[in-house]
ModelCIF file with pLDDT and N, C-alpha, C, O atoms, coordinates in Angstrom:
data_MODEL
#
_entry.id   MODEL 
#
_entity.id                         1 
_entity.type                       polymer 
_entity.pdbx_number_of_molecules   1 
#
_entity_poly.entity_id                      1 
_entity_poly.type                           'polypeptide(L)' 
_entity_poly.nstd_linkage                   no 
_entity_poly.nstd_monomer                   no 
_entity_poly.pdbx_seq_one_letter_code       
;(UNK)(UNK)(UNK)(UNK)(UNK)(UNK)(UNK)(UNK)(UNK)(UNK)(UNK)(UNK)(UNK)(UNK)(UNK)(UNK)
(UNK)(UNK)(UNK)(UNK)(UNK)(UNK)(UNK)(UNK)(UNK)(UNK)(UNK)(UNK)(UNK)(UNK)(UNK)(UNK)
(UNK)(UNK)(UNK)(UNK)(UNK)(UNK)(UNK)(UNK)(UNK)(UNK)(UNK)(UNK)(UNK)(UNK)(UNK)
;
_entity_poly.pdbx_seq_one_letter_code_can   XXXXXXXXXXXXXXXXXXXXXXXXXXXXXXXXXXXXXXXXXXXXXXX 
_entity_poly.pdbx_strand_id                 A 
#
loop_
_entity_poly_seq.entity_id 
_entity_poly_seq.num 
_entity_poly_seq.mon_id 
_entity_poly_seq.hetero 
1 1  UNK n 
1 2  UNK n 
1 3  UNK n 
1 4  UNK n 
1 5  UNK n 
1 6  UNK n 
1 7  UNK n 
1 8  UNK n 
1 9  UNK n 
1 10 UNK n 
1 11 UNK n 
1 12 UNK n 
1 13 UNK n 
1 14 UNK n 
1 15 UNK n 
1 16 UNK n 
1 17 UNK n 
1 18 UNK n 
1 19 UNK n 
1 20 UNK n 
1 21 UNK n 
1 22 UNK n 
1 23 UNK n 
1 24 UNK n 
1 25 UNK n 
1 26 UNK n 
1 27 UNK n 
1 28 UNK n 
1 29 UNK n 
1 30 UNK n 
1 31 UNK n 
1 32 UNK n 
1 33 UNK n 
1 34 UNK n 
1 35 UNK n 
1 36 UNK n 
1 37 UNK n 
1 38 UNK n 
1 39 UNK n 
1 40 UNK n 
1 41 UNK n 
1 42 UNK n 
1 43 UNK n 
1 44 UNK n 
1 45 UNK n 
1 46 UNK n 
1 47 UNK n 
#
_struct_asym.id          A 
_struct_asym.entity_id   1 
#
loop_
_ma_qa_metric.id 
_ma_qa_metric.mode 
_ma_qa_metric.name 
_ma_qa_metric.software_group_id 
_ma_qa_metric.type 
1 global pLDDT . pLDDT 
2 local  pLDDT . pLDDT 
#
_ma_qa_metric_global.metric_id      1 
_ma_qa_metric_global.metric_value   94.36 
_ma_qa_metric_global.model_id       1 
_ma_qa_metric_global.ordinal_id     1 
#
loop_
_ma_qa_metric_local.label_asym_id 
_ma_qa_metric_local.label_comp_id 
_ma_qa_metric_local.label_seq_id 
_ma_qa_metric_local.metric_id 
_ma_qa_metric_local.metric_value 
_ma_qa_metric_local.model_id 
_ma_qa_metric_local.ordinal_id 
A UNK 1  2 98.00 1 1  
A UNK 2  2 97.00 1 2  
A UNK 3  2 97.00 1 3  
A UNK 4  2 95.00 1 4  
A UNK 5  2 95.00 1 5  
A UNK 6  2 94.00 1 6  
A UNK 7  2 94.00 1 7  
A UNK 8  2 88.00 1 8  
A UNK 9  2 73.00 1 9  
A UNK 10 2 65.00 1 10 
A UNK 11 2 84.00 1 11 
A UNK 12 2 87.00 1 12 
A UNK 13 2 89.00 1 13 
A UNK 14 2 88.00 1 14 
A UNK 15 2 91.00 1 15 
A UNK 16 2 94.00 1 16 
A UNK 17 2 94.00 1 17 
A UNK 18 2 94.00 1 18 
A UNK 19 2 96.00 1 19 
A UNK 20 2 97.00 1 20 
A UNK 21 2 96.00 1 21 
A UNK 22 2 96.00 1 22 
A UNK 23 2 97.00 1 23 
A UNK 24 2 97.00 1 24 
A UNK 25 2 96.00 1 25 
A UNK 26 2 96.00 1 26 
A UNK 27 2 97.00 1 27 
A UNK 28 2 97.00 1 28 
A UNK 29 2 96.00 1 29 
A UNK 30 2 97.00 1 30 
A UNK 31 2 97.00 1 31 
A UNK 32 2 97.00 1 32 
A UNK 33 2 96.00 1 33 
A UNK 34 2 97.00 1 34 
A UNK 35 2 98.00 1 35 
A UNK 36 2 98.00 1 36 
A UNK 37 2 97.00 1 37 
A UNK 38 2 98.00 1 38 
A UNK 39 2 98.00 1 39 
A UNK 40 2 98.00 1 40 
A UNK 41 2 98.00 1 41 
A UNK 42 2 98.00 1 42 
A UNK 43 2 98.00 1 43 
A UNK 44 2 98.00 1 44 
A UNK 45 2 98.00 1 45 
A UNK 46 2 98.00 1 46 
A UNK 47 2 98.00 1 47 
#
loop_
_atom_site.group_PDB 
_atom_site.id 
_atom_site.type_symbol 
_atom_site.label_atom_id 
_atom_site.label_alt_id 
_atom_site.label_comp_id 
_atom_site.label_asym_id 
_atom_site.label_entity_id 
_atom_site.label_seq_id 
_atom_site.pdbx_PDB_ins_code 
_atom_site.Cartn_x 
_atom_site.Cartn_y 
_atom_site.Cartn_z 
_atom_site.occupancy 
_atom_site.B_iso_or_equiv 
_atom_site.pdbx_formal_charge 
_atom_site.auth_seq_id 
_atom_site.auth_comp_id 
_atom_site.auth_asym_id 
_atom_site.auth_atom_id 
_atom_site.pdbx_PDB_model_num 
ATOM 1   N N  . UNK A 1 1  ? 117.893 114.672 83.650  1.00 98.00 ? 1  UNK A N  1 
ATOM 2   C CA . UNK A 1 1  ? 116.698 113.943 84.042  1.00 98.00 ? 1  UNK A CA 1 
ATOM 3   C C  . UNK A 1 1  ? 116.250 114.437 85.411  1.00 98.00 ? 1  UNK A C  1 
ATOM 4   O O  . UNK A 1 1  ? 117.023 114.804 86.296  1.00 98.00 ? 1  UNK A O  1 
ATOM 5   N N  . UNK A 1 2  ? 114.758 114.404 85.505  1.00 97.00 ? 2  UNK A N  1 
ATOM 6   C CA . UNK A 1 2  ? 114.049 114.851 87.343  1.00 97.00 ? 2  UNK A CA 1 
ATOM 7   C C  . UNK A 1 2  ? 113.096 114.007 87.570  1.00 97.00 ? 2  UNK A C  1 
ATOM 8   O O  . UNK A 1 2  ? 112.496 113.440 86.657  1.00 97.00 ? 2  UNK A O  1 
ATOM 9   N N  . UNK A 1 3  ? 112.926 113.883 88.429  1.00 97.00 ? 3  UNK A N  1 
ATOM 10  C CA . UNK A 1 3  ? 112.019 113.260 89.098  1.00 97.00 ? 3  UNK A CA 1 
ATOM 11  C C  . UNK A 1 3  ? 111.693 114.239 90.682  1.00 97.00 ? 3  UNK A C  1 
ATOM 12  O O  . UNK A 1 3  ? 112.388 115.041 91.307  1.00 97.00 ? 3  UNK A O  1 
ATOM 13  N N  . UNK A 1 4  ? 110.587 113.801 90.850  1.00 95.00 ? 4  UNK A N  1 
ATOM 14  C CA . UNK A 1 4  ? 110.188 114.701 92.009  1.00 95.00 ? 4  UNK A CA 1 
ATOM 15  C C  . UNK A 1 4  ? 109.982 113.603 93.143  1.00 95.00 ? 4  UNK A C  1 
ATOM 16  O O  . UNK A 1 4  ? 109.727 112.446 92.809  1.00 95.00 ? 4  UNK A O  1 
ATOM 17  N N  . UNK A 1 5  ? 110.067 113.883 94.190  1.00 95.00 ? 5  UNK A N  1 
ATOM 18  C CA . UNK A 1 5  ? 109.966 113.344 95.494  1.00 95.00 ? 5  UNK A CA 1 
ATOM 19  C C  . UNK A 1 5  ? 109.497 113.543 97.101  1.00 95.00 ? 5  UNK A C  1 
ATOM 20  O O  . UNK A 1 5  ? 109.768 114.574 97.716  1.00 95.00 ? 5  UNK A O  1 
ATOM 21  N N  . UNK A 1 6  ? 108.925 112.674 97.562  1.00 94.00 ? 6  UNK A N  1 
ATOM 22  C CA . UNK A 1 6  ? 108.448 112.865 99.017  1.00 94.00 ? 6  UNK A CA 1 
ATOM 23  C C  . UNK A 1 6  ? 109.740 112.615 99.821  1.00 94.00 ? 6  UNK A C  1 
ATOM 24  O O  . UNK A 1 6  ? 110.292 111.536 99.605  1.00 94.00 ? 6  UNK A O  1 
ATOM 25  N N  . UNK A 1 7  ? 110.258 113.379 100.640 1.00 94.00 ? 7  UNK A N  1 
ATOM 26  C CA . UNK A 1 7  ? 110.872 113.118 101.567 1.00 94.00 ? 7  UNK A CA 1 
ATOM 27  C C  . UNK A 1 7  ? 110.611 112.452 103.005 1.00 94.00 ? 7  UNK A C  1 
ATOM 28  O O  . UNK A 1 7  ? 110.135 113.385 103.652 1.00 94.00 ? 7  UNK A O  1 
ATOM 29  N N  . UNK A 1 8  ? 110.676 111.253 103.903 1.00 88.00 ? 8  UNK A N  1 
ATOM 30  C CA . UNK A 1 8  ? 110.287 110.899 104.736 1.00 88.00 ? 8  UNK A CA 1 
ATOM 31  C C  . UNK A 1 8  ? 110.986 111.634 105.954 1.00 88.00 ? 8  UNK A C  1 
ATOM 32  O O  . UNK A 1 8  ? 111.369 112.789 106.139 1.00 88.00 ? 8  UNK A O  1 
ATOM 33  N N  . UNK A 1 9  ? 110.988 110.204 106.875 1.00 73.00 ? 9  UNK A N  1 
ATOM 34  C CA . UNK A 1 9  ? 111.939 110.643 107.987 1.00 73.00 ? 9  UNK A CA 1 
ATOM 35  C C  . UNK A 1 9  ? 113.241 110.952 108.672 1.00 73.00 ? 9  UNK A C  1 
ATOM 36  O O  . UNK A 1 9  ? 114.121 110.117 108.884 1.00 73.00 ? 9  UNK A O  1 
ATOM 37  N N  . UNK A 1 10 ? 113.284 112.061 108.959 1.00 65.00 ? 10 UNK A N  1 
ATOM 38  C CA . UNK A 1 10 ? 114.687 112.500 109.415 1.00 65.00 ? 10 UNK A CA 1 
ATOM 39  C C  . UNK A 1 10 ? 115.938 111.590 109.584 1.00 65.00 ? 10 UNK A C  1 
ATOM 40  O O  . UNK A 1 10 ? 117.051 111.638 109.060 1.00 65.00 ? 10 UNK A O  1 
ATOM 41  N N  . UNK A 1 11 ? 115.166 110.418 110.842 1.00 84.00 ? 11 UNK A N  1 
ATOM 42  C CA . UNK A 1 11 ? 116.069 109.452 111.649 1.00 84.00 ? 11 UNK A CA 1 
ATOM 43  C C  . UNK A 1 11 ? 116.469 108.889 111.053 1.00 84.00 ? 11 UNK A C  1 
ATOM 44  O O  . UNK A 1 11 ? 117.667 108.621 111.146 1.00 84.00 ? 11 UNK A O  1 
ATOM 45  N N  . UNK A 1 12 ? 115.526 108.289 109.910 1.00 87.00 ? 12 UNK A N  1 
ATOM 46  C CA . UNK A 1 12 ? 115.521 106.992 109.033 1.00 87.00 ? 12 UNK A CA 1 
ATOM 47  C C  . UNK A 1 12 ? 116.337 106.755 108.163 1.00 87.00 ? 12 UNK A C  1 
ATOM 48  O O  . UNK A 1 12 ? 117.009 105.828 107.712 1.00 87.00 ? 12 UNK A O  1 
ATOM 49  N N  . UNK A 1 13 ? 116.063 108.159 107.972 1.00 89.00 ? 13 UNK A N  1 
ATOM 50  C CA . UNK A 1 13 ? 117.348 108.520 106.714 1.00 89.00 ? 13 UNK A CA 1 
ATOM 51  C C  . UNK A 1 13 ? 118.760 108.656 106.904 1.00 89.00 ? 13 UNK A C  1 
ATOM 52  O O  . UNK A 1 13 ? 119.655 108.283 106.146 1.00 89.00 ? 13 UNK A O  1 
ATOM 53  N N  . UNK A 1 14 ? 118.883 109.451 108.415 1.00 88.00 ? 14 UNK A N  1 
ATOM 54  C CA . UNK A 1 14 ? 120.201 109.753 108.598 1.00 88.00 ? 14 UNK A CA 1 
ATOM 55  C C  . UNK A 1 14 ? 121.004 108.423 109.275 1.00 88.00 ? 14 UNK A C  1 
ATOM 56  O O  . UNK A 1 14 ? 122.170 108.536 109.654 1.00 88.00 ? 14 UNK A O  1 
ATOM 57  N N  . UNK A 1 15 ? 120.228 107.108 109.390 1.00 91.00 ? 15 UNK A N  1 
ATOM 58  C CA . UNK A 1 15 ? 120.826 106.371 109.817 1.00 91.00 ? 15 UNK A CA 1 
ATOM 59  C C  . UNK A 1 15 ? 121.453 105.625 108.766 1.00 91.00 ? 15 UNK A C  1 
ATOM 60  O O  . UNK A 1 15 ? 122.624 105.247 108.774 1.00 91.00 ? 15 UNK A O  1 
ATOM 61  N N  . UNK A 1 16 ? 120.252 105.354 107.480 1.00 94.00 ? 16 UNK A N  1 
ATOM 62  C CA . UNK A 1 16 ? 120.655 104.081 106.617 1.00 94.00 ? 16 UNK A CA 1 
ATOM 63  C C  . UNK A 1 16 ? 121.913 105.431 105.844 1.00 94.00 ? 16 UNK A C  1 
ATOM 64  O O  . UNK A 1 16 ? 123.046 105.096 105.500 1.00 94.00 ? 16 UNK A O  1 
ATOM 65  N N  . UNK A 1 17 ? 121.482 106.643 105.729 1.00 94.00 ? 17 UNK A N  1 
ATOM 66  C CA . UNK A 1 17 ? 123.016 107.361 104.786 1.00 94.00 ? 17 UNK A CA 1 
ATOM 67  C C  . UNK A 1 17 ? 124.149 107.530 105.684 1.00 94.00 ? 17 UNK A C  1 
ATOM 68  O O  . UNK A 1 17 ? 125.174 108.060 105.256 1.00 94.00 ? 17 UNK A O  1 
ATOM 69  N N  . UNK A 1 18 ? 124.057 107.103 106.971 1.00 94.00 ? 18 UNK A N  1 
ATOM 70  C CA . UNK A 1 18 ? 125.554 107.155 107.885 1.00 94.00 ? 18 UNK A CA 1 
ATOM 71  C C  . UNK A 1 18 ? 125.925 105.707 107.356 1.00 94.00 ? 18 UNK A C  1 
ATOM 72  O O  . UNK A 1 18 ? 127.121 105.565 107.102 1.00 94.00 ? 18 UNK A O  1 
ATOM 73  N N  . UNK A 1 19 ? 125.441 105.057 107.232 1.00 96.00 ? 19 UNK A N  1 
ATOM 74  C CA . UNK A 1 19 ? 125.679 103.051 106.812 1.00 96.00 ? 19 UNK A CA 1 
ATOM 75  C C  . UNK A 1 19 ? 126.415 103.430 105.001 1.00 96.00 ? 19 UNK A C  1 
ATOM 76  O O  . UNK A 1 19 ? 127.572 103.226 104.632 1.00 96.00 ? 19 UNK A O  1 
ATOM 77  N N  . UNK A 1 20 ? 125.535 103.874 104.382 1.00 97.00 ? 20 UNK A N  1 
ATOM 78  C CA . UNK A 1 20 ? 125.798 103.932 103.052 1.00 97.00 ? 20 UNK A CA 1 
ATOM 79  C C  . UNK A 1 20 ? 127.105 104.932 102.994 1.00 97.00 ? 20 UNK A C  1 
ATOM 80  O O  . UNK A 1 20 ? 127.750 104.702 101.971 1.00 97.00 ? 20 UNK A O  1 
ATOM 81  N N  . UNK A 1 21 ? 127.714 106.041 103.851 1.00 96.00 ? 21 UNK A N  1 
ATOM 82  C CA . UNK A 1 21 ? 128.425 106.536 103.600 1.00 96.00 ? 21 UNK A CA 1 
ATOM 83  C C  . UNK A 1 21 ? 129.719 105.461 103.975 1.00 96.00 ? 21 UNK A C  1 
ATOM 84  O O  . UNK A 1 21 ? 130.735 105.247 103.313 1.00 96.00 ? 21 UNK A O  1 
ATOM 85  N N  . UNK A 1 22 ? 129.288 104.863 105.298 1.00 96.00 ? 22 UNK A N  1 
ATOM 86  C CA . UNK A 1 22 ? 130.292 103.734 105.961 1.00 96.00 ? 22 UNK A CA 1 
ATOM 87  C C  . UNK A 1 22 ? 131.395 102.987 104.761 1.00 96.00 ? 22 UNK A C  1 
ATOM 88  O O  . UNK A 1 22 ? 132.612 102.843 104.644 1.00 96.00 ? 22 UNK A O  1 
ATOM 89  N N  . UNK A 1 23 ? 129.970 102.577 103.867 1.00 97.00 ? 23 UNK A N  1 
ATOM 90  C CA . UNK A 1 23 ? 130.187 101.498 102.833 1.00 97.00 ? 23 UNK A CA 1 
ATOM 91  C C  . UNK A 1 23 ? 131.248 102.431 101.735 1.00 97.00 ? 23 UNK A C  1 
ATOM 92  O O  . UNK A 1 23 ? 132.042 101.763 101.073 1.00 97.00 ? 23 UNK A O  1 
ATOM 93  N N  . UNK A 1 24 ? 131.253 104.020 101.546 1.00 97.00 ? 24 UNK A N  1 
ATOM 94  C CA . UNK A 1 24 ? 131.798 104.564 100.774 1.00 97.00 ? 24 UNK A CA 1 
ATOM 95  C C  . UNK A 1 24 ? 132.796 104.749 100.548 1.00 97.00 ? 24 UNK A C  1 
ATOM 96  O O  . UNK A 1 24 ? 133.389 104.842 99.473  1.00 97.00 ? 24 UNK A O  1 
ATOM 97  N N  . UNK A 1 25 ? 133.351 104.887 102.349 1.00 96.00 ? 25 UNK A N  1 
ATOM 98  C CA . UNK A 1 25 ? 134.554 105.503 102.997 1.00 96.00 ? 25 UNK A CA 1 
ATOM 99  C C  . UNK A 1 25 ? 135.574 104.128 102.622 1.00 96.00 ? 25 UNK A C  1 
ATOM 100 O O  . UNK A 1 25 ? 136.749 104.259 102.279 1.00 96.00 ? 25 UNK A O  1 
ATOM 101 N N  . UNK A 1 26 ? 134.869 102.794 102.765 1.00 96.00 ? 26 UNK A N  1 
ATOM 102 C CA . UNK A 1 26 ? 135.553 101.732 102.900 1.00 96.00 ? 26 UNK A CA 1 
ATOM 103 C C  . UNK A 1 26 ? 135.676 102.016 100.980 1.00 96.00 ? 26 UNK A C  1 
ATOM 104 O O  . UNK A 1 26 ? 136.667 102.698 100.718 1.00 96.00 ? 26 UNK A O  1 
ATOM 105 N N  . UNK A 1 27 ? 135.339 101.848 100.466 1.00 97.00 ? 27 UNK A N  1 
ATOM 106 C CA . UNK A 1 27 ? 135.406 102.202 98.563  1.00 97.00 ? 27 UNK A CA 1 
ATOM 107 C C  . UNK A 1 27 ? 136.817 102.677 98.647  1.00 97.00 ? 27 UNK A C  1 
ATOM 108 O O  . UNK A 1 27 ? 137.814 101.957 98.598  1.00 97.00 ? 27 UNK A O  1 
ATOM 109 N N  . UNK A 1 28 ? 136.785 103.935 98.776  1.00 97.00 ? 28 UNK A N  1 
ATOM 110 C CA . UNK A 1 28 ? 137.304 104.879 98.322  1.00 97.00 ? 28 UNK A CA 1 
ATOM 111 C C  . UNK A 1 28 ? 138.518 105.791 99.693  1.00 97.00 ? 28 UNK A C  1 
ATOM 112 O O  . UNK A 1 28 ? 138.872 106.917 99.343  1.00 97.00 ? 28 UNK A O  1 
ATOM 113 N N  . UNK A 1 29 ? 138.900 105.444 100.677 1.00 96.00 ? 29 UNK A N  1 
ATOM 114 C CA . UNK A 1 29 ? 139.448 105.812 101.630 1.00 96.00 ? 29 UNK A CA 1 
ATOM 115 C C  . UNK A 1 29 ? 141.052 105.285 101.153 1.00 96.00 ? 29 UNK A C  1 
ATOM 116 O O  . UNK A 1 29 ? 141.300 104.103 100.915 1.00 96.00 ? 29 UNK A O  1 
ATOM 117 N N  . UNK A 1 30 ? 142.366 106.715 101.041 1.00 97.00 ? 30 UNK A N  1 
ATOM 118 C CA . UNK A 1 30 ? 143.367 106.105 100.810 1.00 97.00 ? 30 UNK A CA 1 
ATOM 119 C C  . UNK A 1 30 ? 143.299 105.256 99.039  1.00 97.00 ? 30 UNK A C  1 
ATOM 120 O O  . UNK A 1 30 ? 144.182 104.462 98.716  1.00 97.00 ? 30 UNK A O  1 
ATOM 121 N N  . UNK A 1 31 ? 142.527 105.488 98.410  1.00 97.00 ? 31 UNK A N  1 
ATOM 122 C CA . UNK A 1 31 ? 142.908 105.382 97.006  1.00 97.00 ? 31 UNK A CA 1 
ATOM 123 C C  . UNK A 1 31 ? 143.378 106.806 96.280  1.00 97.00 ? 31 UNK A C  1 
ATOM 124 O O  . UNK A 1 31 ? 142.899 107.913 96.528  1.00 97.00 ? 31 UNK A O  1 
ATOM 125 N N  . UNK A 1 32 ? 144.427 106.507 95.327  1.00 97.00 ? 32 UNK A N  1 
ATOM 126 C CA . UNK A 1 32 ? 145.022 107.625 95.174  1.00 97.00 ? 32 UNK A CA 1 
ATOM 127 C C  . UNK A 1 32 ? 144.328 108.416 94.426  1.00 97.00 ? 32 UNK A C  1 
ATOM 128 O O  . UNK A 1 32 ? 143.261 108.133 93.882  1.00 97.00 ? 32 UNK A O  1 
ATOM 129 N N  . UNK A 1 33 ? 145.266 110.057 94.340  1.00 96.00 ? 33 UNK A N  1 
ATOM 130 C CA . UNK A 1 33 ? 144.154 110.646 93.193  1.00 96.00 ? 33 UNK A CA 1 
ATOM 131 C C  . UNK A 1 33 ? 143.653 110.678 91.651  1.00 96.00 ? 33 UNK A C  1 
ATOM 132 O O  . UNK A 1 33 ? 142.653 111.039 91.030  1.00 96.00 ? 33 UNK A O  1 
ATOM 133 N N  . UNK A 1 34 ? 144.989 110.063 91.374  1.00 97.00 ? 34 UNK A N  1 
ATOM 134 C CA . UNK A 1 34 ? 144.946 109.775 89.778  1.00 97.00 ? 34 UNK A CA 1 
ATOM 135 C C  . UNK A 1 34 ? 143.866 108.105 89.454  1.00 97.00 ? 34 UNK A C  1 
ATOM 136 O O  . UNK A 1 34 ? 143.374 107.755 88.382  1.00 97.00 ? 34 UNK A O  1 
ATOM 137 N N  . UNK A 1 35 ? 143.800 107.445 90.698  1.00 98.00 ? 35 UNK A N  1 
ATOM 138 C CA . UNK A 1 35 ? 142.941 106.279 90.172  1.00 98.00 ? 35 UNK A CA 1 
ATOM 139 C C  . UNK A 1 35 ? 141.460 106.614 90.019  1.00 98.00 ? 35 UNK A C  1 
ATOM 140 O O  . UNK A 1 35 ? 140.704 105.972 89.291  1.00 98.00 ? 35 UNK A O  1 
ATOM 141 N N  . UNK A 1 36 ? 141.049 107.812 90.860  1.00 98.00 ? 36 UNK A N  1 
ATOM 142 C CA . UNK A 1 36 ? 139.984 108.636 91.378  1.00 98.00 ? 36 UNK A CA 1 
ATOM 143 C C  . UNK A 1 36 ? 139.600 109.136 89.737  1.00 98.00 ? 36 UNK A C  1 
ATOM 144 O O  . UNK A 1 36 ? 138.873 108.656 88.867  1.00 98.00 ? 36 UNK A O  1 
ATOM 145 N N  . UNK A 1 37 ? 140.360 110.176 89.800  1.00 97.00 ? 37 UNK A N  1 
ATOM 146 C CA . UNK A 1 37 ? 140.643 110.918 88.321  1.00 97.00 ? 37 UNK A CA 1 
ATOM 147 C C  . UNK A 1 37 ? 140.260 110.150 87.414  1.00 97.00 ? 37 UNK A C  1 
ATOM 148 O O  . UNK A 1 37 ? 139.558 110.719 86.578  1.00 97.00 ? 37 UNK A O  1 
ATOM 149 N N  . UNK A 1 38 ? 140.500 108.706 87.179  1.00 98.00 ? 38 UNK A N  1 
ATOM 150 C CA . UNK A 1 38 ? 140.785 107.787 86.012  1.00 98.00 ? 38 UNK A CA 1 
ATOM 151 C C  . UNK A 1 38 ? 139.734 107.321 85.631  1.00 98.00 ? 38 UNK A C  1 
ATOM 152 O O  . UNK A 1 38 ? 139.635 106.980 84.452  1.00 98.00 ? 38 UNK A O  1 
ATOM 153 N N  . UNK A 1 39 ? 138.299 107.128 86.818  1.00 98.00 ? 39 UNK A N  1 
ATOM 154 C CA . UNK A 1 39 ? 137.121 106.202 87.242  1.00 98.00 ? 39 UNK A CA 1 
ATOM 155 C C  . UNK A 1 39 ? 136.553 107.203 85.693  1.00 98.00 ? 39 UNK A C  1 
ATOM 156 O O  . UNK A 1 39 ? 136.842 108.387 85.518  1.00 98.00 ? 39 UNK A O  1 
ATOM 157 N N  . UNK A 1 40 ? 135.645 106.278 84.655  1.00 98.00 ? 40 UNK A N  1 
ATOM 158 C CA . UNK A 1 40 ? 135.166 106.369 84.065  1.00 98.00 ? 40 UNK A CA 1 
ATOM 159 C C  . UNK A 1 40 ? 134.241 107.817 84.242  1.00 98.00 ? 40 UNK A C  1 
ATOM 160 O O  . UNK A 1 40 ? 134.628 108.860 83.713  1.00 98.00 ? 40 UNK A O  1 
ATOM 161 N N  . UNK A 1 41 ? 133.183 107.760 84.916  1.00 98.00 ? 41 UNK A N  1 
ATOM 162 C CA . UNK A 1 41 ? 131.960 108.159 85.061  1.00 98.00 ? 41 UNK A CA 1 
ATOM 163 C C  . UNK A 1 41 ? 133.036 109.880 85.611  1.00 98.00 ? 41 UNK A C  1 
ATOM 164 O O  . UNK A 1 41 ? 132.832 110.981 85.100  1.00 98.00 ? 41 UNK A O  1 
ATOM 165 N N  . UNK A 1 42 ? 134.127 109.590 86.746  1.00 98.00 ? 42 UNK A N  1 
ATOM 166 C CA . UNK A 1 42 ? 134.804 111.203 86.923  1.00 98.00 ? 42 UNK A CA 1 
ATOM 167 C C  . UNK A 1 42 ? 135.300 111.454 85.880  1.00 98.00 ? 42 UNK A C  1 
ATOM 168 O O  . UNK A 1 42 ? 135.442 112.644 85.600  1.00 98.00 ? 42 UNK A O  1 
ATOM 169 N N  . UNK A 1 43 ? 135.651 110.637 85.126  1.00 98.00 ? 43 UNK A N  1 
ATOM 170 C CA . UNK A 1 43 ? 136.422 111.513 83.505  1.00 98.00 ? 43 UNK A CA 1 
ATOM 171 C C  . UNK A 1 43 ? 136.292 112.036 82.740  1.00 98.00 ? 43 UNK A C  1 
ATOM 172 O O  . UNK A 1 43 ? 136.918 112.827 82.035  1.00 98.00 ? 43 UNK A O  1 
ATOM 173 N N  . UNK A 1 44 ? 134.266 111.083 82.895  1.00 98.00 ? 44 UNK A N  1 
ATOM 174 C CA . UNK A 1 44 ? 133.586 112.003 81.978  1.00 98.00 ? 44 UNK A CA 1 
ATOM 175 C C  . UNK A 1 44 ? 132.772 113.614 82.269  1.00 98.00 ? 44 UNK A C  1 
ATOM 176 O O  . UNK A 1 44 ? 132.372 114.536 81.558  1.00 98.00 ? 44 UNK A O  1 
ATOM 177 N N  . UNK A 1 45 ? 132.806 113.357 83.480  1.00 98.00 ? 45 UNK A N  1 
ATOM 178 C CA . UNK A 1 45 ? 132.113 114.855 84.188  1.00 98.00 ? 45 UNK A CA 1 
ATOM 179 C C  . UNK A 1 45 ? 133.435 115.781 84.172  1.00 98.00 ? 45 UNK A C  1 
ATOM 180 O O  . UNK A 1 45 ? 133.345 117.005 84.263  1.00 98.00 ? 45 UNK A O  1 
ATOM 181 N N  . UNK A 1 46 ? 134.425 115.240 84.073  1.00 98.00 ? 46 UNK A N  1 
ATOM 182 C CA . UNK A 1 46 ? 135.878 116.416 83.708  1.00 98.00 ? 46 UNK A CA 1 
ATOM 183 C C  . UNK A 1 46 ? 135.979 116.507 83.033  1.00 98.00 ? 46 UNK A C  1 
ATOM 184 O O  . UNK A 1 46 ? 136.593 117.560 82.864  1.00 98.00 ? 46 UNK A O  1 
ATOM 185 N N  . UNK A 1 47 ? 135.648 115.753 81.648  1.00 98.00 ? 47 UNK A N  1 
ATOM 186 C CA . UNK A 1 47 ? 135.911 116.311 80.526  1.00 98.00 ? 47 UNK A CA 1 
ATOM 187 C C  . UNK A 1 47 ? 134.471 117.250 79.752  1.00 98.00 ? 47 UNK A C  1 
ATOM 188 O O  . UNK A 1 47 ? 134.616 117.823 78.673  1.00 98.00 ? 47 UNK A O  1 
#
């Protein structure tokens, strides 16, 4: 699937995706690799 897009502002962006990565790190920081491995949606892009 595509979709096309306007890109805005630099700042704007790099602030709310430093927040959203924040939120990621806390997800996924120190979970092991086989639970990683196991997550539905990675199992299916590996297989």
């Amino acid at each position: 699937l595509c979709v096309e897009a306007e890109v805005g502002g630099g700042d704007a962006i790099a602030r709310e995706v430093h927040e959203r990565w924040t939120q990621q790190h806390g997800r996924w920081h120190g979970v092991a690799k086989a639970e990683i491995r196991a997550h539905p949606a990675i199992d299916a892009y590996r297989r």
